[in-house]
C-alpha atoms as a PDB file:
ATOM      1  CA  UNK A   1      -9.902 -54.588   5.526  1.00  0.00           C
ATOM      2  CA  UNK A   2     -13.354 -56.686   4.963  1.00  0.00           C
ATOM      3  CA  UNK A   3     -13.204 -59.709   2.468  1.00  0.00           C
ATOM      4  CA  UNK A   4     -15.350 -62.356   1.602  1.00  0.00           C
ATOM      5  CA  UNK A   5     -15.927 -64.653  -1.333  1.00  0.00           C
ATOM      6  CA  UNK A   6     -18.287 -66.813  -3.297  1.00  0.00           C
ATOM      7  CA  UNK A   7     -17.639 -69.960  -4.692  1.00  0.00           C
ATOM      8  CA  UNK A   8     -19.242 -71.069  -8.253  1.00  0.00           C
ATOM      9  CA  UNK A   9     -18.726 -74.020 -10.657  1.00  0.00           C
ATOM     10  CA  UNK A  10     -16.625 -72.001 -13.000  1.00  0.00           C
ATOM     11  CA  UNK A  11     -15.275 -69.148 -10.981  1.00  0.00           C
ATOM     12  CA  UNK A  12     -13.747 -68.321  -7.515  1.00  0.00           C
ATOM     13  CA  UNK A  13     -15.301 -64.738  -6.606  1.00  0.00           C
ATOM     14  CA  UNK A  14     -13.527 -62.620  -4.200  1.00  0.00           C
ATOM     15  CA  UNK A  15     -14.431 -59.004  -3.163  1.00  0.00           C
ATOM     16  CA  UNK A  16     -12.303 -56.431  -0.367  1.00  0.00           C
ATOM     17  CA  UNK A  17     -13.201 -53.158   0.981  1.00  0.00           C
ATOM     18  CA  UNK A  18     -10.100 -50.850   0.394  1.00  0.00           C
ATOM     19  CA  UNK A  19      -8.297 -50.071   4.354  1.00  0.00           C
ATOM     20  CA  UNK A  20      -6.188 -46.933   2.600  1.00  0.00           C
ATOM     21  CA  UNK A  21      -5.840 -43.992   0.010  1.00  0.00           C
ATOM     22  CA  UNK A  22      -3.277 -44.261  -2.625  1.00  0.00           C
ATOM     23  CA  UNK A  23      -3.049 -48.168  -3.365  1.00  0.00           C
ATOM     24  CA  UNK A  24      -3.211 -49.124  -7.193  1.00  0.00           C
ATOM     25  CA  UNK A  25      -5.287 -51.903  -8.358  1.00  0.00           C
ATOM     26  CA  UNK A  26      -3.322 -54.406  -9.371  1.00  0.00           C
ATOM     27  CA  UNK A  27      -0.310 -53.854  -6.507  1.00  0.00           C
ATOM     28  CA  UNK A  28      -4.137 -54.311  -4.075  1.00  0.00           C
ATOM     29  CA  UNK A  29      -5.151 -57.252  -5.822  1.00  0.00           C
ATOM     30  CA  UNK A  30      -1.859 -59.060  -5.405  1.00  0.00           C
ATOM     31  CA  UNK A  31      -1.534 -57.989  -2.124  1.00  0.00           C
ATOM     32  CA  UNK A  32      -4.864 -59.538  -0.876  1.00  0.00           C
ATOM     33  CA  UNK A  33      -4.368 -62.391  -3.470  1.00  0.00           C
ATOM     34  CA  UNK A  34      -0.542 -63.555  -2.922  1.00  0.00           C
ATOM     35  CA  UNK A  35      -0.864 -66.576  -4.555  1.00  0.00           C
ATOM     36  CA  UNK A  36      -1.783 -65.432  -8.001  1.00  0.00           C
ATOM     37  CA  UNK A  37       1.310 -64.096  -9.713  1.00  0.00           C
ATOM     38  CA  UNK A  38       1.351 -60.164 -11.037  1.00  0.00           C
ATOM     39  CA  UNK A  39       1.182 -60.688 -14.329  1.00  0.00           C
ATOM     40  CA  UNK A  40      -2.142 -62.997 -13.800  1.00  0.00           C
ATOM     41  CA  UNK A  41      -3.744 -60.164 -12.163  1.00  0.00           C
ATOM     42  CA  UNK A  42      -3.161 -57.675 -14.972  1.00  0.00           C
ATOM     43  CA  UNK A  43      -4.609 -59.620 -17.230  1.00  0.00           C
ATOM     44  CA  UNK A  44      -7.269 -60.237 -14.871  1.00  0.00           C
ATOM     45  CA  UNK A  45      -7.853 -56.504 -15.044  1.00  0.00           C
ATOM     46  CA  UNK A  46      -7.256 -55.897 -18.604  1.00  0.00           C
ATOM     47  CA  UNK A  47     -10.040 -59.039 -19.428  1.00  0.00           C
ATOM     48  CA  UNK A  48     -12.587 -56.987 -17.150  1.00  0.00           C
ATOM     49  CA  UNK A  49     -12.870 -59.348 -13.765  1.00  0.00           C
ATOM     50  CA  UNK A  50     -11.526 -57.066 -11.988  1.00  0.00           C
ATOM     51  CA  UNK A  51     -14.291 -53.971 -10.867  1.00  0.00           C
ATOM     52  CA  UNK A  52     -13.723 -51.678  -8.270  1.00  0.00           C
ATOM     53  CA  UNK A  53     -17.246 -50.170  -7.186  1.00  0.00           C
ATOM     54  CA  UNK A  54     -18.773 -52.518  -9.816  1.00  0.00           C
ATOM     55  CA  UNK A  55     -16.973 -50.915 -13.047  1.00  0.00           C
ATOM     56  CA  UNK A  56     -14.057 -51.940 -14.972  1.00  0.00           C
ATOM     57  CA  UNK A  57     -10.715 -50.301 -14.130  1.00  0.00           C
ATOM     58  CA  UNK A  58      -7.168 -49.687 -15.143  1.00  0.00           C
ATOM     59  CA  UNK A  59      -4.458 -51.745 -13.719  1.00  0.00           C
ATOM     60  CA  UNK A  60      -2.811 -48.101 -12.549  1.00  0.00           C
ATOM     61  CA  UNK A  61      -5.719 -47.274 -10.847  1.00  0.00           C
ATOM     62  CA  UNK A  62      -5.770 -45.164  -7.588  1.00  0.00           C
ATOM     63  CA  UNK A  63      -7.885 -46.655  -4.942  1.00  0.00           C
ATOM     64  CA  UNK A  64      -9.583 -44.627  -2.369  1.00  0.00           C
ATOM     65  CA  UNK A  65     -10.508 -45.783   1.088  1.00  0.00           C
ATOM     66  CA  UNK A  66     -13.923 -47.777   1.114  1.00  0.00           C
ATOM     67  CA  UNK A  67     -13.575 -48.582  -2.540  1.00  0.00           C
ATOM     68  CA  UNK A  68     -15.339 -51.876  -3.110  1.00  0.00           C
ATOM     69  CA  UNK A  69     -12.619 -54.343  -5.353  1.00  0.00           C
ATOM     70  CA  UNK A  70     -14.388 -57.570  -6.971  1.00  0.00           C
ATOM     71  CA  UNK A  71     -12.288 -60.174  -8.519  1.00  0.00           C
ATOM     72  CA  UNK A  72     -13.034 -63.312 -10.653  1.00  0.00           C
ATOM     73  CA  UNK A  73     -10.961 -65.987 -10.834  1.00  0.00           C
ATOM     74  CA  UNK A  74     -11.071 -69.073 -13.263  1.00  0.00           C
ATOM     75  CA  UNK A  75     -11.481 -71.914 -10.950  1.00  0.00           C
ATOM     76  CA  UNK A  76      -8.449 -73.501 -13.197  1.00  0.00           C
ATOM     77  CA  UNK A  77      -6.027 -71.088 -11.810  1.00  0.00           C
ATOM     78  CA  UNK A  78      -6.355 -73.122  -8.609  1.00  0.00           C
ATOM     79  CA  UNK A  79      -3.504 -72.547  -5.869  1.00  0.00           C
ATOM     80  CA  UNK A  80      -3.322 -72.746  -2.469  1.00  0.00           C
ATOM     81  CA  UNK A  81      -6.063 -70.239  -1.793  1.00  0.00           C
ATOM     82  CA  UNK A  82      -8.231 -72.232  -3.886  1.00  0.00           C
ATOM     83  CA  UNK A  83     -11.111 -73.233  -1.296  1.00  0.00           C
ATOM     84  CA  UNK A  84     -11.823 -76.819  -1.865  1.00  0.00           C
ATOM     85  CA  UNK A  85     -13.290 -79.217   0.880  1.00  0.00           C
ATOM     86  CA  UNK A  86     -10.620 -81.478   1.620  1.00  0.00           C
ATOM     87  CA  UNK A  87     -11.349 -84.317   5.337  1.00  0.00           C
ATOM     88  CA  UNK A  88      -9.003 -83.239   8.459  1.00  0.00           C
ATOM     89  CA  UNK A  89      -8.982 -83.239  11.999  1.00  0.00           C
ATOM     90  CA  UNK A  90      -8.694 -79.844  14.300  1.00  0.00           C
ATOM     91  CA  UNK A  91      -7.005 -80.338  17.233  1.00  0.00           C
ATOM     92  CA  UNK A  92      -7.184 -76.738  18.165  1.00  0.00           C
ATOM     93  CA  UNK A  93      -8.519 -73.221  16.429  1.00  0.00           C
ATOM     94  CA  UNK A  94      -8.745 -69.859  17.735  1.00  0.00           C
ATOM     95  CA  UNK A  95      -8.081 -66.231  15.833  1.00  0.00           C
ATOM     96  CA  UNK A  96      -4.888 -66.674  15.158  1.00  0.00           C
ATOM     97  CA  UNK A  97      -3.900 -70.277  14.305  1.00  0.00           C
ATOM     98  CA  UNK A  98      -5.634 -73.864  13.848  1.00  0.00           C
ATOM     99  CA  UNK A  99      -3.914 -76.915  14.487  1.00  0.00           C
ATOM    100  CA  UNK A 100      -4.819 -79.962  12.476  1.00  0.00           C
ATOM    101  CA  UNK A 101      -4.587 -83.390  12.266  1.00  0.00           C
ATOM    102  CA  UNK A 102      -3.637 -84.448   9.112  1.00  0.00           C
ATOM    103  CA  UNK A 103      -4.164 -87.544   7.415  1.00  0.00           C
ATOM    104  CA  UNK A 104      -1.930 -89.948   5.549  1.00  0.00           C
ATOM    105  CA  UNK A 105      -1.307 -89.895   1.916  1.00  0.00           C
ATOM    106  CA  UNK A 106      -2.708 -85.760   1.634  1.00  0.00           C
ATOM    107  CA  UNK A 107      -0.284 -83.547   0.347  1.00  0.00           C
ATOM    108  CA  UNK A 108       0.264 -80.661   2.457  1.00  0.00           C
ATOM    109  CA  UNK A 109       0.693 -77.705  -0.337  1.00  0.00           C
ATOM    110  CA  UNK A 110      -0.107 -78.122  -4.102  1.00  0.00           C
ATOM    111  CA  UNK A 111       3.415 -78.745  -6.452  1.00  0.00           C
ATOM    112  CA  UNK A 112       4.285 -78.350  -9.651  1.00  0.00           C
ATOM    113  CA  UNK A 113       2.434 -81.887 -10.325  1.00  0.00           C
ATOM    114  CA  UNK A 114      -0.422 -81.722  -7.881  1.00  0.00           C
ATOM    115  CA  UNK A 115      -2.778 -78.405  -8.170  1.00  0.00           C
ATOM    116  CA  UNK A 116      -5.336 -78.907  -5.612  1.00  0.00           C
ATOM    117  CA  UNK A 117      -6.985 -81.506  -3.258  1.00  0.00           C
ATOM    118  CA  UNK A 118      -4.622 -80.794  -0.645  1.00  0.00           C
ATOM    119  CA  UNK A 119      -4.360 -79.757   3.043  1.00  0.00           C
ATOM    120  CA  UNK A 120      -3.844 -75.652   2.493  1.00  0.00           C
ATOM    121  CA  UNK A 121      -6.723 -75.979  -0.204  1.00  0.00           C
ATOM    122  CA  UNK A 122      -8.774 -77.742   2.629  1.00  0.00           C
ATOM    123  CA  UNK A 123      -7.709 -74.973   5.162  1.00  0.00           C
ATOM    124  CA  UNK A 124      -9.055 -72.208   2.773  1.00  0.00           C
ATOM    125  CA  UNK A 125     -12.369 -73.631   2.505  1.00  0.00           C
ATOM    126  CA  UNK A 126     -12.393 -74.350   6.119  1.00  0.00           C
ATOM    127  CA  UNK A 127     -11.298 -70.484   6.793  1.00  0.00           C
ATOM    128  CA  UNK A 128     -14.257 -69.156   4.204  1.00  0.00           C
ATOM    129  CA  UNK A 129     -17.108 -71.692   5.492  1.00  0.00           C
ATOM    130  CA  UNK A 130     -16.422 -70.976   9.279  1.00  0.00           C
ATOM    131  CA  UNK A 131     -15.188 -67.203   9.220  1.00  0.00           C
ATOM    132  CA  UNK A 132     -16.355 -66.222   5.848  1.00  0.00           C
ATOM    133  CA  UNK A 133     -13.325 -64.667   5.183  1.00  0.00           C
ATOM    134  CA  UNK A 134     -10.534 -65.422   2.197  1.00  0.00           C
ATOM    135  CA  UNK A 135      -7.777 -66.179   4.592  1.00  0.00           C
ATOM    136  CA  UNK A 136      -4.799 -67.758   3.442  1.00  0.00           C
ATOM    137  CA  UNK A 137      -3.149 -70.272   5.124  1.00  0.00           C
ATOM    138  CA  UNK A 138       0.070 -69.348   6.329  1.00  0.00           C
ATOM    139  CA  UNK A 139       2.392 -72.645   6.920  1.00  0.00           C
ATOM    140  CA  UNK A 140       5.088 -72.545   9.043  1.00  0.00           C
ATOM    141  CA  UNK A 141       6.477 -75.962   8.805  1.00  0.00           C
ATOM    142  CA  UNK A 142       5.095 -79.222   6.521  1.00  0.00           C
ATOM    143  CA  UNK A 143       4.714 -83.074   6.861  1.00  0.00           C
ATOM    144  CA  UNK A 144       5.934 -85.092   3.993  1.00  0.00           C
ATOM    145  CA  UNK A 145       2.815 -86.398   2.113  1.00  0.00           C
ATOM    146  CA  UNK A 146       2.338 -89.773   3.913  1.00  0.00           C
ATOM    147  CA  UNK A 147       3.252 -88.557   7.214  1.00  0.00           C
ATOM    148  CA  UNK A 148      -0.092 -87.854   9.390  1.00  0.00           C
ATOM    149  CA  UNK A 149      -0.521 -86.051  12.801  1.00  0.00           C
ATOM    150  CA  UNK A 150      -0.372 -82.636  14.451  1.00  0.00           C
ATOM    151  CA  UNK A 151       0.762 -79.349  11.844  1.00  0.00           C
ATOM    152  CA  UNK A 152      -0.187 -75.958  13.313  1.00  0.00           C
ATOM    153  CA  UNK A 153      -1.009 -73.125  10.038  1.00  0.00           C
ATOM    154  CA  UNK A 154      -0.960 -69.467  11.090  1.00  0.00           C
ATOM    155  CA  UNK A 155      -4.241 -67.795  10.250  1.00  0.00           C
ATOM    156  CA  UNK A 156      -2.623 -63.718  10.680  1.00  0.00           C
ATOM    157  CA  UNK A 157       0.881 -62.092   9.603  1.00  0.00           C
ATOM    158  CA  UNK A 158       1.424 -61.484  12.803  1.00  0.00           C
ATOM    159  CA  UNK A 159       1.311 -65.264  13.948  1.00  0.00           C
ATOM    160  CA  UNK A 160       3.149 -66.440  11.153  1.00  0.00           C
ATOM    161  CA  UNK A 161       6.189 -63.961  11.581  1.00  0.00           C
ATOM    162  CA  UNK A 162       6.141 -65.047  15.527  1.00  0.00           C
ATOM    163  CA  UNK A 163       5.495 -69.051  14.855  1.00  0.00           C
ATOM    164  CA  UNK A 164       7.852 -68.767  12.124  1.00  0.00           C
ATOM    165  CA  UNK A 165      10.576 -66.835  14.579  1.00  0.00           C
ATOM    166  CA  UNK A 166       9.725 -69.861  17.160  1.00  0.00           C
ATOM    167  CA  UNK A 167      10.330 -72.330  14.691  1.00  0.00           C
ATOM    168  CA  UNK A 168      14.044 -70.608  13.980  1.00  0.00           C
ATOM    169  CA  UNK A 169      15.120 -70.565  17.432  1.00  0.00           C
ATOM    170  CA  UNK A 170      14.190 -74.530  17.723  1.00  0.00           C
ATOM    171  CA  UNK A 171      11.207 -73.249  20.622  1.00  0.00           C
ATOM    172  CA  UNK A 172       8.259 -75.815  19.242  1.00  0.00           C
ATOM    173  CA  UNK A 173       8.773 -79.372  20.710  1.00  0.00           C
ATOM    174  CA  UNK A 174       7.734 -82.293  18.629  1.00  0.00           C
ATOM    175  CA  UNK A 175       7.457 -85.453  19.087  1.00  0.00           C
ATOM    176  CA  UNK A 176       6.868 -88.538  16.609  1.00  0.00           C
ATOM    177  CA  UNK A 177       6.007 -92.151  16.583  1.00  0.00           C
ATOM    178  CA  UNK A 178       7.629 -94.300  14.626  1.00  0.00           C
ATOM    179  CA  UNK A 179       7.162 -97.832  14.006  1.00  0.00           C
ATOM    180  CA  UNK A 180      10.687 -99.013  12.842  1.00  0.00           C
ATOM    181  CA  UNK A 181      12.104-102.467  12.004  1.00  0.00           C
ATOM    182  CA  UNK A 182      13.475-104.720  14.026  1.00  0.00           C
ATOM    183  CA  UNK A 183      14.719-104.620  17.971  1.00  0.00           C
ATOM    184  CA  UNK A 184      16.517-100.935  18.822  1.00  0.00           C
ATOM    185  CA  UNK A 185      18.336-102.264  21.872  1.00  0.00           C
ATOM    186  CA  UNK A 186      19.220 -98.652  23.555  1.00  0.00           C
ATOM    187  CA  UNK A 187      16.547 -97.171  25.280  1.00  0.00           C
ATOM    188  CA  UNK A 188      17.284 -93.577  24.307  1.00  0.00           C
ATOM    189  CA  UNK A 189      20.121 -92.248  22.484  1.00  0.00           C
ATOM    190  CA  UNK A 190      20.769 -89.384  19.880  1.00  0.00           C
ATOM    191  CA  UNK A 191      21.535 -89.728  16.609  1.00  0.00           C
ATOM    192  CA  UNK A 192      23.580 -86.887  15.597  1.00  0.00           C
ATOM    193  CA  UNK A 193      24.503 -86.978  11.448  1.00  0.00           C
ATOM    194  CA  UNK A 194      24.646 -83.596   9.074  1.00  0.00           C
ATOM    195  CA  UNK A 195      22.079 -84.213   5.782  1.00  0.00           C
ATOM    196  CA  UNK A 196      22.599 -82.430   2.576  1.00  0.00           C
ATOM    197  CA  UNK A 197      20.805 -83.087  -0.883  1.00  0.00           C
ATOM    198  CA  UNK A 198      22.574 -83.907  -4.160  1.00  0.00           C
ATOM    199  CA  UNK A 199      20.868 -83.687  -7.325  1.00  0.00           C
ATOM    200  CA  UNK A 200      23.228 -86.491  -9.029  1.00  0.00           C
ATOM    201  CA  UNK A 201      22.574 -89.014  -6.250  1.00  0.00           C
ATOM    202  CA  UNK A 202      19.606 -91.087  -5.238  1.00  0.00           C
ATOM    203  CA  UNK A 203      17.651 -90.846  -2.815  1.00  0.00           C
ATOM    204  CA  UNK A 204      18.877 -87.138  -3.255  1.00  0.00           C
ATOM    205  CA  UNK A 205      18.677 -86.018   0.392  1.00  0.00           C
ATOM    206  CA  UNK A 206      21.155 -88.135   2.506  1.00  0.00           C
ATOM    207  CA  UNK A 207      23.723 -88.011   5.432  1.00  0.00           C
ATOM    208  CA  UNK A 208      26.488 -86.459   4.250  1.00  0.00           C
ATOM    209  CA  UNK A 209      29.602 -84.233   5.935  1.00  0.00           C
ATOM    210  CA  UNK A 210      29.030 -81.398   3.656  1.00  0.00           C
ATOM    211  CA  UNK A 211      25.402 -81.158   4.929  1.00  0.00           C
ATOM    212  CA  UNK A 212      23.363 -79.261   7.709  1.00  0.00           C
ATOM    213  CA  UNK A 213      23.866 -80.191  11.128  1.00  0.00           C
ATOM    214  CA  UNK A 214      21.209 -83.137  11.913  1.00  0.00           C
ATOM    215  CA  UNK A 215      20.000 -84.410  15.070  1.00  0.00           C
ATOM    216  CA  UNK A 216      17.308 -86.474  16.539  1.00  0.00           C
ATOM    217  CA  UNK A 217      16.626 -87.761  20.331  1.00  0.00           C
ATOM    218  CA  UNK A 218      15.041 -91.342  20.055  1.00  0.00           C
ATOM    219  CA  UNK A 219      13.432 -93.168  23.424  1.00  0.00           C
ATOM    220  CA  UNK A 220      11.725 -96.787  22.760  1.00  0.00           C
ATOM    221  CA  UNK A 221       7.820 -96.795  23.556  1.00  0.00           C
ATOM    222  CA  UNK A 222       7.158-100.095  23.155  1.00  0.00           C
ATOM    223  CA  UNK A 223       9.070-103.852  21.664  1.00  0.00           C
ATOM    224  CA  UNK A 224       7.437-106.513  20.034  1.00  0.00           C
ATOM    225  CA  UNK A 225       8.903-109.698  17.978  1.00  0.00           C
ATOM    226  CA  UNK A 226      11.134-107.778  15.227  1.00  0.00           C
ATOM    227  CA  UNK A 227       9.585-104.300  15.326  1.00  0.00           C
ATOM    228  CA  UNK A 228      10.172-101.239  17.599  1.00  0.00           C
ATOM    229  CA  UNK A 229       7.541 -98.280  18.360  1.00  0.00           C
ATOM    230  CA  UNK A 230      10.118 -95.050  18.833  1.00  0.00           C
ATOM    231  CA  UNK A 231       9.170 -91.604  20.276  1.00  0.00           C
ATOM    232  CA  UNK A 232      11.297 -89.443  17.879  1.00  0.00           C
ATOM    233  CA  UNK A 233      11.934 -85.702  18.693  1.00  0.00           C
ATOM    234  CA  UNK A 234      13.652 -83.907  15.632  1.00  0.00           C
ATOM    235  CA  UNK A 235      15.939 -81.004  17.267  1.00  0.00           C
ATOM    236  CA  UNK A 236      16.485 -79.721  13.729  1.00  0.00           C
ATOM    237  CA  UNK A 237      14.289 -79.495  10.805  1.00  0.00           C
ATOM    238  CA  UNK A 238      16.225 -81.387   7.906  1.00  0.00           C
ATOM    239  CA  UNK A 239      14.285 -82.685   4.699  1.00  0.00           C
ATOM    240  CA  UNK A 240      13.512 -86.301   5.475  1.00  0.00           C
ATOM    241  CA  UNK A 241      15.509 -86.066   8.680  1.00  0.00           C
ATOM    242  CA  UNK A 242      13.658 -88.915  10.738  1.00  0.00           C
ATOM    243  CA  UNK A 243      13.204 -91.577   7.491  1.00  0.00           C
ATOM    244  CA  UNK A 244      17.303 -90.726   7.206  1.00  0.00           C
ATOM    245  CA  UNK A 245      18.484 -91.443  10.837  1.00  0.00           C
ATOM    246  CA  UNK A 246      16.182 -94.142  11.009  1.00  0.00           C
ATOM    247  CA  UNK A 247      17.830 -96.185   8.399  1.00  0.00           C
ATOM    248  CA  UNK A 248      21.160 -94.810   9.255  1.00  0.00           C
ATOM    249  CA  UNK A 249      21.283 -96.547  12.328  1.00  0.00           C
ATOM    250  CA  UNK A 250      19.628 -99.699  10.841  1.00  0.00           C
ATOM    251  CA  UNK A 251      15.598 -99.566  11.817  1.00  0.00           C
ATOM    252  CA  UNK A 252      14.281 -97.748   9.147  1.00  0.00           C
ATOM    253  CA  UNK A 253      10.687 -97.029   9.405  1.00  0.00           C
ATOM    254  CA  UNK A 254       7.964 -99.221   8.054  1.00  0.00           C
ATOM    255  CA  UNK A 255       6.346 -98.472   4.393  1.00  0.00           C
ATOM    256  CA  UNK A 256       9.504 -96.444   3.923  1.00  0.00           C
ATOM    257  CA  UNK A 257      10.337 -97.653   0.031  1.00  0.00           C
ATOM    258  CA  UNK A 258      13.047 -94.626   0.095  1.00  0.00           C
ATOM    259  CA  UNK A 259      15.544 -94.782   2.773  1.00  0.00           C
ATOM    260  CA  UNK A 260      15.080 -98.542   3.798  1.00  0.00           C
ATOM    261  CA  UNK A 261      17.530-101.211   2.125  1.00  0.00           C
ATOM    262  CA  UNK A 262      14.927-103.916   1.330  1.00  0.00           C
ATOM    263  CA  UNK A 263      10.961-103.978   2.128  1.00  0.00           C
ATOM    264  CA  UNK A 264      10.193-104.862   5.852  1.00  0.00           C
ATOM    265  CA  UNK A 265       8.325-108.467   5.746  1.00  0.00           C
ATOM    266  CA  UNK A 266       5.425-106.805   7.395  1.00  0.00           C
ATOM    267  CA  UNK A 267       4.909-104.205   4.484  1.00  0.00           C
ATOM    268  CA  UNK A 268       5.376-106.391   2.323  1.00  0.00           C
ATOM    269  CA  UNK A 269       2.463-109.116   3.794  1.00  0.00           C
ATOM    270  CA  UNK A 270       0.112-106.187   5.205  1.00  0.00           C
ATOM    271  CA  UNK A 271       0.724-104.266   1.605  1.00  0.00           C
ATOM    272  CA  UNK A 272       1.516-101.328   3.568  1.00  0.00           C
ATOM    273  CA  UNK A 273       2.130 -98.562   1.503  1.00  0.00           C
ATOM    274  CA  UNK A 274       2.743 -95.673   3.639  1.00  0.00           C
ATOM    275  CA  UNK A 275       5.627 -95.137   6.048  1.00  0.00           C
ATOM    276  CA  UNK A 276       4.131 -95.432   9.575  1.00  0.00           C
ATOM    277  CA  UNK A 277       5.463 -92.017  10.972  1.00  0.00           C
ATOM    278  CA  UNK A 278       2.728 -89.935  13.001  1.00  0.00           C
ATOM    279  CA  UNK A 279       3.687 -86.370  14.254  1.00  0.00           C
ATOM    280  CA  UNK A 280       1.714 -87.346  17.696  1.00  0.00           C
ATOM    281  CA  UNK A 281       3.238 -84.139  19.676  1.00  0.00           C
ATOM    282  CA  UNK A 282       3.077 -80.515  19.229  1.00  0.00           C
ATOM    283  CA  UNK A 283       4.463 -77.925  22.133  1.00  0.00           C
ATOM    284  CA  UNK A 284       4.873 -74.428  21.167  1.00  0.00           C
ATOM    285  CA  UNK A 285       4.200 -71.167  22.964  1.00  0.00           C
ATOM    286  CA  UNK A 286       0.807 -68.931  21.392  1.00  0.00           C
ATOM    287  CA  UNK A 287       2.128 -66.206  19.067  1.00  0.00           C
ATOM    288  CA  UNK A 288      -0.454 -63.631  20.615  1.00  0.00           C
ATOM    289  CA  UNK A 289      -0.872 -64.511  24.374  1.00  0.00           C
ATOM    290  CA  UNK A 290       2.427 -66.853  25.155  1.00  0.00           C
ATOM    291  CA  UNK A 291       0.086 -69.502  26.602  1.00  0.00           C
ATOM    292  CA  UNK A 292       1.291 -73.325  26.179  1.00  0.00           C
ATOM    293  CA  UNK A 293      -0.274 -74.761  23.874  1.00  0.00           C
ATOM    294  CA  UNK A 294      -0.118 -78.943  23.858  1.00  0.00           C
ATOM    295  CA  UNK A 295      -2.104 -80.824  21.309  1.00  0.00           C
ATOM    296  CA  UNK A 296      -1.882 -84.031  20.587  1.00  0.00           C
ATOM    297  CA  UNK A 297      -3.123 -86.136  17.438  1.00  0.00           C
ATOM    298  CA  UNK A 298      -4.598 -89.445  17.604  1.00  0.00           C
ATOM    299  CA  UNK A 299      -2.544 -92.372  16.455  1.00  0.00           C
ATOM    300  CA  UNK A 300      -3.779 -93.209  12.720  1.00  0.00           C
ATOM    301  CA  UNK A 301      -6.175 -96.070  12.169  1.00  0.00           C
ATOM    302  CA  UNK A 302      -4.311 -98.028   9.859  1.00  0.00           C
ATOM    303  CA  UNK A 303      -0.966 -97.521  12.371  1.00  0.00           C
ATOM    304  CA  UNK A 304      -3.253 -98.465  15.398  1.00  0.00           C
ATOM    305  CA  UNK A 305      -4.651-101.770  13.384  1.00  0.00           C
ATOM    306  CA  UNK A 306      -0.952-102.752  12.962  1.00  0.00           C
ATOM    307  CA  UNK A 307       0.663-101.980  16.756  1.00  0.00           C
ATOM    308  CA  UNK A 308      -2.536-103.795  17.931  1.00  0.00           C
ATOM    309  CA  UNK A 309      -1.954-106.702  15.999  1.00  0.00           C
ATOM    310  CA  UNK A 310       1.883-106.771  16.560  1.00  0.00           C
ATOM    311  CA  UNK A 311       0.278-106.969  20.257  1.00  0.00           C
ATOM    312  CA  UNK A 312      -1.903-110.108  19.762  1.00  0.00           C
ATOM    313  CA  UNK A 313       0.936-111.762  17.853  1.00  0.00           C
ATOM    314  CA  UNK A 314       3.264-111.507  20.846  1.00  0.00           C
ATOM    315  CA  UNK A 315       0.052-112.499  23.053  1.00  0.00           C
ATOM    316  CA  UNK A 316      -0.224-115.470  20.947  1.00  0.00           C
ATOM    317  CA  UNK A 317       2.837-116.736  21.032  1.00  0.00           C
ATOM    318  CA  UNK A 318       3.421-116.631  24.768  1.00  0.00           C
ATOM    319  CA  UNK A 319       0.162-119.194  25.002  1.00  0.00           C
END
């Protein structure tokens, strides 16, 4: 199947070559555009911006094999597949997947709130400027909104179903850092607590025994005065799972207004607003060739500004 679109002011214009005989036009459409919903493309069809072979059609349609299928879409619908140039680092790209560096604060899918400006909508446009193609990103895991660091996004089926599969079976190794408050005295230890979500409650996701099995494997980096720079390897995937056992066993992270009990002194006089938790790690095997692949994403610069002067602090006061 060939694909490409153009991108206009008002409208998003896409346009596919048909791969096969028998398809109807709008179960097509929705096929190569998952992200609007059925009843959107009808109407597409039945408002005329939908053409195959440059005339109007019915949604019933039968396509043949090399028919040519244009589609207009109000740039208001935006989704996901919305191209939109969004900032990010690439820590690696080939055919099959990208990994990227995110930044802090960026949303990594749009919500019910949020429609566009964020990391998948970023992705798209990357896919369409550097392939000229209409690829949409296919996540396989997420970083909550202020988290930054290392995501890899499937760029086939075929690498999403495997990365996805890898996921499952607990085969990707990450690792986090995590500046956390005060002085963790162990140097590595595992903290092992199920976390479940109730709607009545708040913060609704929280260590409880009717949740999901939880665990994490901390080992301390690096000590200062009252603060402690963890290496944090999730072994499960739990909403919120690091910010939890954080605070559970009594460092929660820093800029965490959620999980900690009261504001850390140095949020509060650095007006941090973002919890300094950086997915530096990513180990996973290629979905296509089985090579390792290791990436690694540069420590943040706001995070780096704050370990470095947590440094000169300490410096100072041995003088």
């Amino acid at each position: 199947m060939e694909s490409h679109n153009n991108l206009s002011a008002e409208r998003l214009a896409f346009e596919f070559t048909v791969d096969q005989d028998g398809l109807r036009l709008d179960a097509f459409v929705c096929r190569e555009l998952p992200r609007i919903s059925q009843t959107r493309v009808r109407r597409l069809i039945a408002e005329g911006d939908v053409l195959v072979n440059e005339a109007p059609s019915l949604k019933g349609t039968k396509l043949k094999s090399g028919d040519r299928v244009a589609v207009r879409v109000p740039a208001a619908d935006k989704s996901a597949a919305t191209p939109e140039p969004v900032a990010f680092g690439i820590l690696y790209e080939d055919r099959d997947l990208i990994v990227v560096d995110k930044p802090q604060n960026l949303l990594v899918h749009p919500n019910h709130i949020e429609k566009s400006g964020t990391l998948t909508n970023g992705l798209a446009w990357h896919f369409w400027k550097s392939e000229g193609e209409a690829i949409r990103p296919g996540l396989v895991h997420r970083l909550d909104r202020q988290t930054s660091g290392a995501i890899v996004v499937a760029k086939t089926a075929r690498a999403h179903r495997t990365l996805s599969k890898h996921f499952r079976e607990r085969w990707v190794k990450k690792i986090y850092l995590a500046l956390v408050s005060g002085l963790v005295e162990k140097e590595s230890g595992e903290i092992d607590a199920p976390i479940g979500s109730d709607r009545n409650t708040w913060p609704r996701w929280q260590v409880m025994e009717s949740g999901r099995a939880a665990k994490t494997v901390f080992r301390v980096r690096e000590r200062f005065a009252a603060h402690t720079l963890l290496e944090l390897e999730p072994l499960t995937g739990r909403t919120h799972q690091l910010r939890i056992h954080c605070a559970l066993i009594g460092h929660p992270i820093v800029g965490d207004t959620v999980y900690a009990a009261e504001a850390d002194p140095l949020a509060t006089a650095r007006r941090i607003k973002v919890q300094l938790l950086h997915a530096w790690r990513l180990e996973f095997r290629h979905p296509a060739t089985n090579q390792a692949i290791r990436c690694e994403a540069p420590v943040p610069p706001l995070m780096s500004q704050i370990l470095e002067s947590l440094k000169v602090g300490e410096s100072d006061g041995e003088s």
